[in-house]
Protein backbone atom coordinates (compact mmCIF):
# COMPACT_ATOMS: atom_id res chain seq x y z
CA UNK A 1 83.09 225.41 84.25
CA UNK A 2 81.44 222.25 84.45
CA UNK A 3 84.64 220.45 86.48
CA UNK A 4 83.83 223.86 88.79
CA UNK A 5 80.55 223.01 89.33
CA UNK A 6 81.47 219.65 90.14
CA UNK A 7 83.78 220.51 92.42
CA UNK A 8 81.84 222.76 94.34
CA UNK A 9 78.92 219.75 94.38
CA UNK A 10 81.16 217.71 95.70
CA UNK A 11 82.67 220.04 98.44
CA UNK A 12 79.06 220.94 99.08
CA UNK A 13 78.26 216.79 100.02
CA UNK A 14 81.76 217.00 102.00
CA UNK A 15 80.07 219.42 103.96
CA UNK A 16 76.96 218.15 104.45
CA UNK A 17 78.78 214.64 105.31
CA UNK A 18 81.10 216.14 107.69
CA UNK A 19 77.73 217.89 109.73
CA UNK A 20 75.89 214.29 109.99
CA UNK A 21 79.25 212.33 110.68
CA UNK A 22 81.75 214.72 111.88
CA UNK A 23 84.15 213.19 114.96
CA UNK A 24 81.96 216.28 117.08
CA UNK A 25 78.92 214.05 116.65
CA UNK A 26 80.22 210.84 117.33
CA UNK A 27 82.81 211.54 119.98
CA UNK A 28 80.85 210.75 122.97
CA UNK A 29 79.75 207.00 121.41
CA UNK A 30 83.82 205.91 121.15
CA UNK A 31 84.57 202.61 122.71
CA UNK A 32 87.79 201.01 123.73
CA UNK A 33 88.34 199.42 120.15
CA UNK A 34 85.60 200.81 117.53
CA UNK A 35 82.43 203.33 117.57
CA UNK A 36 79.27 202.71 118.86
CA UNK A 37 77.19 204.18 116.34
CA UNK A 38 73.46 202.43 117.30
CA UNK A 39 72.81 206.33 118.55
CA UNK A 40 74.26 208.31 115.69
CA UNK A 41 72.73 209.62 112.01
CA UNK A 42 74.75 206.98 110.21
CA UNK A 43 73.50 203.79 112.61
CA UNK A 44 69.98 205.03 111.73
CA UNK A 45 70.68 205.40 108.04
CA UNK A 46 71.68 202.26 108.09
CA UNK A 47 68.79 200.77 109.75
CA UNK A 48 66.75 202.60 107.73
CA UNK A 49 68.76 201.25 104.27
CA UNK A 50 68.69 197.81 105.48
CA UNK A 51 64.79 197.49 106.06
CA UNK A 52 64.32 199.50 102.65
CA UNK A 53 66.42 196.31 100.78
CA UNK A 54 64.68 193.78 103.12
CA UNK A 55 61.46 195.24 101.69
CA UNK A 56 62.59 195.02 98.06
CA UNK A 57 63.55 191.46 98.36
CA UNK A 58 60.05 190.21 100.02
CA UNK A 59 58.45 192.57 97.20
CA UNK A 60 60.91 190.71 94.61
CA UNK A 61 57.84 188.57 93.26
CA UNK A 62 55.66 191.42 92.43
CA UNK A 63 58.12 194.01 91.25
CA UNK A 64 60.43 191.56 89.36
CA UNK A 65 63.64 192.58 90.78
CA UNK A 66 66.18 190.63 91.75
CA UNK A 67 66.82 189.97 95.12
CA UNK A 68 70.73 191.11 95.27
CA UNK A 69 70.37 194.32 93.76
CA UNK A 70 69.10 195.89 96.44
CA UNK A 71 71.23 194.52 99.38
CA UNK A 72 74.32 194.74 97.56
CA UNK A 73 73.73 198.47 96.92
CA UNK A 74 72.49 198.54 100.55
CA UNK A 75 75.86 196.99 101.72
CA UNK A 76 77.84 199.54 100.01
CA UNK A 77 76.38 202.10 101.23
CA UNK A 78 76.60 200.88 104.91
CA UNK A 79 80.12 200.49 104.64
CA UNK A 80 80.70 203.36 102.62
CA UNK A 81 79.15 205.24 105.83
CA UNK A 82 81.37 203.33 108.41
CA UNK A 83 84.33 203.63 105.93
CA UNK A 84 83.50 207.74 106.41
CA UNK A 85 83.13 207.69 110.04
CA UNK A 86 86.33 206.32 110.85
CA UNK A 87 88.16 207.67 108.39
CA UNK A 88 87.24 211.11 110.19
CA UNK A 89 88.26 209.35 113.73
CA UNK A 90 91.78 208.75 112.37
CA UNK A 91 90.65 204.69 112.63
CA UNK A 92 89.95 203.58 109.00
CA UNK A 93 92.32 200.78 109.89
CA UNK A 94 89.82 199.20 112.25
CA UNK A 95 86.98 199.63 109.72
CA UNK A 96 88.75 198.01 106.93
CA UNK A 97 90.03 194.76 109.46
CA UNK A 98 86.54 194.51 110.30
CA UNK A 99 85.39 194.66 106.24
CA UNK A 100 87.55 192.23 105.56
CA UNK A 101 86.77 189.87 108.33
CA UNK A 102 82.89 190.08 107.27
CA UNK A 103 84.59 189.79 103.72
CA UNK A 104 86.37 186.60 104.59
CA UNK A 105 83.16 184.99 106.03
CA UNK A 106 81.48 185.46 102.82
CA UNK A 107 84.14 184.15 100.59
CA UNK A 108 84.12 181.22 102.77
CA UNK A 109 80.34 180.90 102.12
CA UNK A 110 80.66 181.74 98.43
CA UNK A 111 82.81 179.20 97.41
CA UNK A 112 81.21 176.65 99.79
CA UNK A 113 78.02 177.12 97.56
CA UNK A 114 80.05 177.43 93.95
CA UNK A 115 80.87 173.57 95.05
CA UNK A 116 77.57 172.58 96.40
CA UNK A 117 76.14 174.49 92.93
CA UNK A 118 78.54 172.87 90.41
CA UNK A 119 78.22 169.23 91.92
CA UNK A 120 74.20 170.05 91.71
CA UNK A 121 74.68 170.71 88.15
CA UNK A 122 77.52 168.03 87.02
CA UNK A 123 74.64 165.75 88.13
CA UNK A 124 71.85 167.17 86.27
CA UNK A 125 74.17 167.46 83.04
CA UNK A 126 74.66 163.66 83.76
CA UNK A 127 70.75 163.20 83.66
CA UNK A 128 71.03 161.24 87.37
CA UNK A 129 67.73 163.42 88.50
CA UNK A 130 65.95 162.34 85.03
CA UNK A 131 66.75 159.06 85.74
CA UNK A 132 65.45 159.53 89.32
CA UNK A 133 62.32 160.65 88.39
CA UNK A 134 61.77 158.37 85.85
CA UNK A 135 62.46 155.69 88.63
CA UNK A 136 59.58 157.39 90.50
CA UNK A 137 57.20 157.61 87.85
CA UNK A 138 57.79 153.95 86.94
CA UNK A 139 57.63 153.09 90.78
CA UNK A 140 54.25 154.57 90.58
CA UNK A 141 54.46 156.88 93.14
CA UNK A 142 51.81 159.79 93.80
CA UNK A 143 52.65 163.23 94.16
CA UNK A 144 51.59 162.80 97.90
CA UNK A 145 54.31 160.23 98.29
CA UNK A 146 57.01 162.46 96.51
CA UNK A 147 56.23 164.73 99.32
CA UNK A 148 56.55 162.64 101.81
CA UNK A 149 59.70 160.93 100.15
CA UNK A 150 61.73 163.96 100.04
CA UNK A 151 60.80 165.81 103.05
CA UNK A 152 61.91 162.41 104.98
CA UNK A 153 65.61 161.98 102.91
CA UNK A 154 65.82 165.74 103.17
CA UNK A 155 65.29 165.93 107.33
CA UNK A 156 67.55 162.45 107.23
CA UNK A 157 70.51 163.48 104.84
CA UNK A 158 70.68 166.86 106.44
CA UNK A 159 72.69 166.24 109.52
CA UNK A 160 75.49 164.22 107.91
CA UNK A 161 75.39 166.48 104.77
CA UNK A 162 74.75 170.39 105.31
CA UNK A 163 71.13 171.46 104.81
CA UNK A 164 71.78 173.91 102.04
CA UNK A 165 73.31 170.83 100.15
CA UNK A 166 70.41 168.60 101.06
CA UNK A 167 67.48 171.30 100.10
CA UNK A 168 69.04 171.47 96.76
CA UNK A 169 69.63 168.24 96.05
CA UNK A 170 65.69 167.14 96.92
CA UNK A 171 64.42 170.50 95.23
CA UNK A 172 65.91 169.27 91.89
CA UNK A 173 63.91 166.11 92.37
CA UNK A 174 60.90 168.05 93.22
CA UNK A 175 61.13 169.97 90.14
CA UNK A 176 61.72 167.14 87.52
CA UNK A 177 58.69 165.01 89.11
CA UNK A 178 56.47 168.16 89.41
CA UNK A 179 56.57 169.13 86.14
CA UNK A 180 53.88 171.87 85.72
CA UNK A 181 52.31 171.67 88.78
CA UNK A 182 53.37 174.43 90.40
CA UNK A 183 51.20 174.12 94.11
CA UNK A 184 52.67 170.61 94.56
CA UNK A 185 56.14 172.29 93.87
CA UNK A 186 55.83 175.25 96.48
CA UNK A 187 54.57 172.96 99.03
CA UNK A 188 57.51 170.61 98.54
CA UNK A 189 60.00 172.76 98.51
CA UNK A 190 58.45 174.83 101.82
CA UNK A 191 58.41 171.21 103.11
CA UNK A 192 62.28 170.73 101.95
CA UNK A 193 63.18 173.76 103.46
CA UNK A 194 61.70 172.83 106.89
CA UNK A 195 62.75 169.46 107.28
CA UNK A 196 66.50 170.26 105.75
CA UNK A 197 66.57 173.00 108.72
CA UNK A 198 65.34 170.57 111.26
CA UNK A 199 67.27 167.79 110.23
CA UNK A 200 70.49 169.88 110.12
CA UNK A 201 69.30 171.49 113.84
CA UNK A 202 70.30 168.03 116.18
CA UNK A 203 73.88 167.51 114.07
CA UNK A 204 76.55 169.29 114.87
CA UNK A 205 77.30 169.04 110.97
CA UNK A 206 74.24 169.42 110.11
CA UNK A 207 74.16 173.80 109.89
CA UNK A 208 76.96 176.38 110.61
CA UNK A 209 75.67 177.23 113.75
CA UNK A 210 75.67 173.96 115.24
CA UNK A 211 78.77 173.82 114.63
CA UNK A 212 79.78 177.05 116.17
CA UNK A 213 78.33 176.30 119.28
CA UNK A 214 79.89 172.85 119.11
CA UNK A 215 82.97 173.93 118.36
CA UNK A 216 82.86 176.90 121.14
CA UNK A 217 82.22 173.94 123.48
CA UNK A 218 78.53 174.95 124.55
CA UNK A 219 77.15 171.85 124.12
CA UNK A 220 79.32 168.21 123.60
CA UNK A 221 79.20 166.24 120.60
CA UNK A 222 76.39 163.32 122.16
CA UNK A 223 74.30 166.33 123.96
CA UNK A 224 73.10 167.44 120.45
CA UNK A 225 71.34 164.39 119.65
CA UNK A 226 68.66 165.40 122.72
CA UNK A 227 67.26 167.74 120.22
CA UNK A 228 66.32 164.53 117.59
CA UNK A 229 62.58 164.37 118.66
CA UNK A 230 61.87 167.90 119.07
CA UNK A 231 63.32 168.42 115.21
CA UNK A 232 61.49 165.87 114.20
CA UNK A 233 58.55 167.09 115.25
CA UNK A 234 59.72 170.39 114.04
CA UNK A 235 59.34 168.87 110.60
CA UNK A 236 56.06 166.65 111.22
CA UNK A 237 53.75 168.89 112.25
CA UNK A 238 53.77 171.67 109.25
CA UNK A 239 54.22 168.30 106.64
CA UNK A 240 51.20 166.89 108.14
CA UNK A 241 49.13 169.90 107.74
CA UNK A 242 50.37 170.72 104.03
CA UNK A 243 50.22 166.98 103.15
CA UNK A 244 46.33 167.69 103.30
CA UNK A 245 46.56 170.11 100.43
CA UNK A 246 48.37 167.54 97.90
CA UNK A 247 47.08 165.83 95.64
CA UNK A 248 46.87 161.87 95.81
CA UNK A 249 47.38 161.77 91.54
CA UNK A 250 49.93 160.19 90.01
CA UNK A 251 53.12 162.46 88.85
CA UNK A 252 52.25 163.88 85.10
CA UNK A 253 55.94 164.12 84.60
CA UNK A 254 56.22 162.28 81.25
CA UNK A 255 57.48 158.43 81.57
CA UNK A 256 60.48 158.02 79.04
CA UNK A 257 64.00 155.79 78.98
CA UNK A 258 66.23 158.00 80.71
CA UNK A 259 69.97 156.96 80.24
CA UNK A 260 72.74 158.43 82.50
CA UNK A 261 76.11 159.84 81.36
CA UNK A 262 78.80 158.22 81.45
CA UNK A 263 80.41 158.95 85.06
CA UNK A 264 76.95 160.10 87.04
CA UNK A 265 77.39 157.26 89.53
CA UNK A 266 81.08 158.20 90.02
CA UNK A 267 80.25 161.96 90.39
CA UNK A 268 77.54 161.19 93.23
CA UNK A 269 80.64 159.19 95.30
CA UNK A 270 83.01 162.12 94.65
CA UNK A 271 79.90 164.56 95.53
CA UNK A 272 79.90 162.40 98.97
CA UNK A 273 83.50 162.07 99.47
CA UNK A 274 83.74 165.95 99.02
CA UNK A 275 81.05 166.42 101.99
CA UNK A 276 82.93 164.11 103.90
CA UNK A 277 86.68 165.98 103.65
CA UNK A 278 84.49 169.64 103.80
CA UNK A 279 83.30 167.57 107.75
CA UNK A 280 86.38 166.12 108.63
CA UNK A 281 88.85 169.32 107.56
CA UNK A 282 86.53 170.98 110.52
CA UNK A 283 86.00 168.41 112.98
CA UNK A 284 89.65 166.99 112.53
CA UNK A 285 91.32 169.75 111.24
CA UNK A 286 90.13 172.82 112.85
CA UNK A 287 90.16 174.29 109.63
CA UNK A 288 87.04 175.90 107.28
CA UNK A 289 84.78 173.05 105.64
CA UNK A 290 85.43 175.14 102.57
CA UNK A 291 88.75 173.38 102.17
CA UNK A 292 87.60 169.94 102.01
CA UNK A 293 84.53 171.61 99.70
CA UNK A 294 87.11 173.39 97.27
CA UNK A 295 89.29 170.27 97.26
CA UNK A 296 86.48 168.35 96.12
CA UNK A 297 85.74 170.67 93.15
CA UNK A 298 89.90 170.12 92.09
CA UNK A 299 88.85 166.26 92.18
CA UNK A 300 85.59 167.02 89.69
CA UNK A 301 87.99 168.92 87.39
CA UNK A 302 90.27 165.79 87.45
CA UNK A 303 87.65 163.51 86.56
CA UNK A 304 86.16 165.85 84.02
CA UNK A 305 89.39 165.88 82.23
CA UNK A 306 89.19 162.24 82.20
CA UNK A 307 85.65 162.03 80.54
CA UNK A 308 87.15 164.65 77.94
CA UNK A 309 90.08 162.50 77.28
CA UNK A 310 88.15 159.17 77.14
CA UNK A 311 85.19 161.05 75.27
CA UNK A 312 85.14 159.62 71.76
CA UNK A 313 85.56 155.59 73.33
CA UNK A 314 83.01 156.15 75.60
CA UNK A 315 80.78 157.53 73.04
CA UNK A 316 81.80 155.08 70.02
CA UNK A 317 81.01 151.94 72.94
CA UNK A 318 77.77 153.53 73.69
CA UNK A 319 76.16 154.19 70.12
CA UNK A 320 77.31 150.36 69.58
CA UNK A 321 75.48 148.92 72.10
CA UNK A 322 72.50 151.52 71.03
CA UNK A 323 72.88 149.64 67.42
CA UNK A 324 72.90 146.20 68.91
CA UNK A 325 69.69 147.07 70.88
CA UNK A 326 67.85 148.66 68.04
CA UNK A 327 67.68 151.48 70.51
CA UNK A 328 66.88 154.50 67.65
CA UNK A 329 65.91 157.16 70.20
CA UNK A 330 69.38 156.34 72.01
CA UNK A 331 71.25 156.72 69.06
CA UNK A 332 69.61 159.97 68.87
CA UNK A 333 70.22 161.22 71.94
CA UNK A 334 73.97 160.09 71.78
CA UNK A 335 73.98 162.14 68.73
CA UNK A 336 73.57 165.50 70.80
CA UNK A 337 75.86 164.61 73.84
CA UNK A 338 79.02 167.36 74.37
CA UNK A 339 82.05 166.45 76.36
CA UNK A 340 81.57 167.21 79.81
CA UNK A 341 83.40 170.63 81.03
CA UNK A 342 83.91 171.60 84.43
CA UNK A 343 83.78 175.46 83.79
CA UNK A 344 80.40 175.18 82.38
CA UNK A 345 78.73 173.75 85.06
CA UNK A 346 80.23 176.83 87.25
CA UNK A 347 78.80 179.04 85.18
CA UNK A 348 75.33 177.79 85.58
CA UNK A 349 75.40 178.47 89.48
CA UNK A 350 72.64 180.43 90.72
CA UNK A 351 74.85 183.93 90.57
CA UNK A 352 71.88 186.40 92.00
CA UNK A 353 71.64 183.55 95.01
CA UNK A 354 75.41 183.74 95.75
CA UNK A 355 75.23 187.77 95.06
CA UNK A 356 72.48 187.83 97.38
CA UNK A 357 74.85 185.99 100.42
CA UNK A 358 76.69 188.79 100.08
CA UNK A 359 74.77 191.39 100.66
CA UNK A 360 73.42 189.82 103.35
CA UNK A 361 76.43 189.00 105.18
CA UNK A 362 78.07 192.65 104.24
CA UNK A 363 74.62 194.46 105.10
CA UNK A 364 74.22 192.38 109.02
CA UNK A 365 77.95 192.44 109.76
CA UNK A 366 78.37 196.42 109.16
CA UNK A 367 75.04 196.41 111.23
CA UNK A 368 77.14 194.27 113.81
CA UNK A 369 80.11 196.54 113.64
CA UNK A 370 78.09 199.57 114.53
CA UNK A 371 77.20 197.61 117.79
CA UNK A 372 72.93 196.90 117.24
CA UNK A 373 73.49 193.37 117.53
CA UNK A 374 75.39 193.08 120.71
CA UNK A 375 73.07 195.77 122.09
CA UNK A 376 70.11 193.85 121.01
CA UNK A 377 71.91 190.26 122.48
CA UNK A 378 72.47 191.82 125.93
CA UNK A 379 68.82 193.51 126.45
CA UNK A 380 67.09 190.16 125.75
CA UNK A 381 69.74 188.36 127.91
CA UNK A 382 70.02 190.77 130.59
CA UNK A 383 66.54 192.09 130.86
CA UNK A 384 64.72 188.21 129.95
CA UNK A 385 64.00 185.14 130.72
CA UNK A 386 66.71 183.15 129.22
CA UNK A 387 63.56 180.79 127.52
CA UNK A 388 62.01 183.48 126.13
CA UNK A 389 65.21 185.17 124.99
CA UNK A 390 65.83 182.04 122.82
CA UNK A 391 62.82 181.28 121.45
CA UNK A 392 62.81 185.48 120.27
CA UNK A 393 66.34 184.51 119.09
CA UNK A 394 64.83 181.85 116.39
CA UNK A 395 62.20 184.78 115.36
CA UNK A 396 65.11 186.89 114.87
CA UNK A 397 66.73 184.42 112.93
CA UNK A 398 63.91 183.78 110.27
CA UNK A 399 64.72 187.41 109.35
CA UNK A 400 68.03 188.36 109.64
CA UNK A 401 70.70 185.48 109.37
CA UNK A 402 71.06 183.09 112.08
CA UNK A 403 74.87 182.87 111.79
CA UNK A 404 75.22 186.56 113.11
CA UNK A 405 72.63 186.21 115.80
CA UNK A 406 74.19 182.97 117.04
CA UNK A 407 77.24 184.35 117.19
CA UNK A 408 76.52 187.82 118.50
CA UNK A 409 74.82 185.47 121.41
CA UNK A 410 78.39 183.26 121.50
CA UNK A 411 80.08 186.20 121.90
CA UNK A 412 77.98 187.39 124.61
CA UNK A 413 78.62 184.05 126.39
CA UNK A 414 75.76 184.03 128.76
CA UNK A 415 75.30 182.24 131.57
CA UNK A 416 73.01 179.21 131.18
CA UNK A 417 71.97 175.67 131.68
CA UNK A 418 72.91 173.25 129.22
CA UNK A 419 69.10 173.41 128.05
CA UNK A 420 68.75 176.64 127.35
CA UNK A 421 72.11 176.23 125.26
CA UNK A 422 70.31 173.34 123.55
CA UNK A 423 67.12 175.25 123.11
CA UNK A 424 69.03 178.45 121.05
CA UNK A 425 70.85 175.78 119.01
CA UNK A 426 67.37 174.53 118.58
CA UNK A 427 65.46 178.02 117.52
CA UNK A 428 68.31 179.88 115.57
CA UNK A 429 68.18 175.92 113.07
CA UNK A 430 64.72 176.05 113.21
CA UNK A 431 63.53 179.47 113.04
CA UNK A 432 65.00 180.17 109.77
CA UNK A 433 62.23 177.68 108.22
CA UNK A 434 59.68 180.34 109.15
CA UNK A 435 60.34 182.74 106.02
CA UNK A 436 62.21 181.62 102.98
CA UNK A 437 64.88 184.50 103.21
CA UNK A 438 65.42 182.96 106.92
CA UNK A 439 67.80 180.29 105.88
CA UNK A 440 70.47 179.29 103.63
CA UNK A 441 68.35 176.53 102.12
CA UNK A 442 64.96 178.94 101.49
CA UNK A 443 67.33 181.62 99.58
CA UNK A 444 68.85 179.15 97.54
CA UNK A 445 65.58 177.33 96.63
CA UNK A 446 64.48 180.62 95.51
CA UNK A 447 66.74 180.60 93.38
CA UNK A 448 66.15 176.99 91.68
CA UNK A 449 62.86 176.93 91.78
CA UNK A 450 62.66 180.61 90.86
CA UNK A 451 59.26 182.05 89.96
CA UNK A 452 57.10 179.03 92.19
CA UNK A 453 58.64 179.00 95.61
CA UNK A 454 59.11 182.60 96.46
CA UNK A 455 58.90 184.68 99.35
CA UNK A 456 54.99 185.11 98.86
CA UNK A 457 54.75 181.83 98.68
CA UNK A 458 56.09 180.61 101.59
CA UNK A 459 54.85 183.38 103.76
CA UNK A 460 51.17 182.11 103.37
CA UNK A 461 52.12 179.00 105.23
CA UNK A 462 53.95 180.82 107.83
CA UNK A 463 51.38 180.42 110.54
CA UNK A 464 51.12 176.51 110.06
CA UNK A 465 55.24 176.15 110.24
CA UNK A 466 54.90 178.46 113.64
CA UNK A 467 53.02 175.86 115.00
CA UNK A 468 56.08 173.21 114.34
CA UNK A 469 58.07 175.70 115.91
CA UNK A 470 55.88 176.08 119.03
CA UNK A 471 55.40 172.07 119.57
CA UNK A 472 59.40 171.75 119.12
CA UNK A 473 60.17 173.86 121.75
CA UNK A 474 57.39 172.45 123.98
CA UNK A 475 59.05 169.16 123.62
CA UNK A 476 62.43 170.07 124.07
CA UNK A 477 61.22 172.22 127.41
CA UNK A 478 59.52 168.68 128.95
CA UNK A 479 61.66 166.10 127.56
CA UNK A 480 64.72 167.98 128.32
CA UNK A 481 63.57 168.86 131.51
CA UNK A 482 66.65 167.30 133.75
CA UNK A 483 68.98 169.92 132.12
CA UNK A 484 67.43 172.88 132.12
């Protein structure tokens, strides 16, 4: 009776499926290789799904809920839709080529950040950020000047190493010097977020979509480097303005010896040498970064099997010298060190961050697929002034991913001046930095600093990083003039 009952339920969704999806329905909106479905019950669904998890993860600090639930059941459910539709059209081949190309993007993107994540960690298991801090505190350096310090290396480092890399590097600073202070952290990390983006916006390493456009041969390698001043200004004005609201005191973090592990130094050059073969493999190569990123990680697991191996010298050596110096609290601590393993670090990655990628990427690619983001690309381009179009393109980008917008606009290929090329490149880096969910770097702060710099958070400063946004394109538009 009850496998009846079931039956009959689920013949009863079939048929309520088949009314709101049914071939009849969507017949007219068939194009030459997919559907269009921006005009059909299951595009609106989908819109409708999408903004519901959107809401859920900008509500995340009040309703303690973690941000990936909701767009990964979101996600599913937009594909599950598509998967339906086209399997009614006699074309779930197309729908599963497409789910696996969106697929592929993220994997790329997952295991880019497993590196990033693990390297983040070896180094904090190694104590190098203790022993940064405690370099700070002894330097005597105020709060104000950690904010300064760190938005400067983070808008500096960015376009040789990736932003996302960069932001997490200088938030795990920010956190060991800020201790309990949790204003001087949210500003920092608002400020790490902005200048990372900026910094990473007049690279072509610096962020993915740079490097698109770079590499779809928009704009030439040297051209890029126009957009320096209107970054950096990008960055100045909002750190100028927040700078007012830290305090001049010195860091309460508590001054103690801090001794690094045995192989932190070595772990920083194989952190850089990674970065370096993730650039080259692209630039040189022509293939992913991820490569070179994934590589790197095979090099860490060498080296951590050497530290295993050479674990009881290196410890015996250490505790001698501790004994020689008298050093008690050393002794101590070398009493409670572990071998260093690989597989541990991994597992200490921020999971709901990387969970939360792929949502995002599943959610705006099946939103792709079904055809709003080319139909949103051509009415600004066709219907605006190119300027305006692109500086709507970085608003865009603060809330849905700039990766798909810049590429929905690549794909589009419309016809402009080298400028206005320069000025999208400029917006989709930049925009991001206006809400924290806008931007590789602002998601995965969220995660490390989670409970301080949240979406809340950075929303209340909004206004004052528009106005970086604003100035940057006003300089770009008259300094940049001649190639507009």
């Amino acid at each position: 009776m009850k496998l009846m009952r079931l039956h009959g339920g689920c013949a009863a969704l079939g048929g309520v499926l088949s009314g709101l999806f049914s071939p009849a329905v969507l017949a007219s909106t068939e194009a030459v290789n997919n559907l269009n479905l921006t005009d059909s019950t299951v595009g609106y669904l989908a819109l409708t799904l999408f903004t519901i998890a959107y809401l859920l993860v900008m509500g995340e600090e009040k309703l303690h809920l973690r941000k990936s639930k909701p767009v990964l059941v979101a996600a599913g459910l937009i594909w599950g839709m598509i998967g339906y539709v086209y399997t009614q059209n006699g074309m779930s081949e197309v729908a599963e080529v497409a789910f696996k190309h969106n697929l592929l993007e993220y994997a790329e993107l997952l295991l880019f950040l497993l590196v990033a994540m693990t390297y983040i960690n070896a180094l904090e298991e190694r104590k190098l950020f203790d022993a940064l801090r405690c370099w700070m505190v002894s330097k005597g350096f105020s709060l104000y000047q950690i904010f300064w310090l760190t938005g400067l290396l983070a808008f500096f480092i960015s376009p040789i190493a990736d932003n996302l890399t960069t932001a997490l590097l200088m938030c795990a600073v920010v956190m060991k010097m800020g201790a309990d202070n949790r204003r001087f952290i949210t500003l920092s990390c608002i400020n790490i977020v902005v200048a990372a983006n900026a910094g990473g916006a007049f690279s072509p390493f610096g962020d993915i979509t740079t490097l698109m456009v770079w590499q779809k041969g928009m704009v030439h390698f040297s051209e890029f480097f126009k957009l320096f001043l209107p970054s950096l200004v990008n960055f100045l004005v909002p750190a100028l303005i927040m700078s007012l609201f830290i305090s001049r005191e010195k860091s309460n973090a508590l001054v103690e010896k801090v001794y690094t592990k045995t192989g932190a130094k070595r772990i920083v050059l194989l952190f850089l040498f990674t970065i370096t073969m993730a650039v080259c493999t692209h630039s040189l190569l022509g293939l992913p970064p991820v490569l070179g990123m994934m590589t790197g990680l095979g090099l860490l697991q060498c080296f951590g099997f050497y530290l295993r191996k050479n674990f009881p010298k290196a410890l015996a050596r250490a505790q001698e010298k501790a004994r020689l110096m008298q050093d008690e609290k050393r002794l101590e601590q070398l009493g409670n060190v572990v071998p260093f393993d690989v597989f541990s670090r991994i597992a200490r990655a921020e999971w709901d961050t990387l969970l939360f990628f792929y949502g995002v990427v599943l959610c705006v690619g099946g939103l792709g697929f079904m055809g709003y983001l080319s139909m949103v690309s051509h009415t600004m381009y066709s219907q605006w002034d190119p300027t305006y179009a692109n500086i709507a393109i970085g608003v865009l980008s603060s809330i849905i991913d700039n990766i798909p917008v810049m590429f929905a606009v690549l794909t589009m290929n419309p016809d402009m001046a080298l400028g206005q090329w320069l000025l999208v490149t400029l917006t989709a880096g930049v925009g991001g930095s206006l809400l924290s969910i806008g931007s590789a770097a602002g998601v995965a702060l969220m995660g490390q600093a989670r409970g301080i710099y949240t979406f809340g958070a950075h929303l209340k400063w909004t206004p004052v990083i528009a106005l970086g946004y604003i100035a940057s394109i006003l300089i770009h538009l008259w300094l940049n003039s001649s190639t507009f």
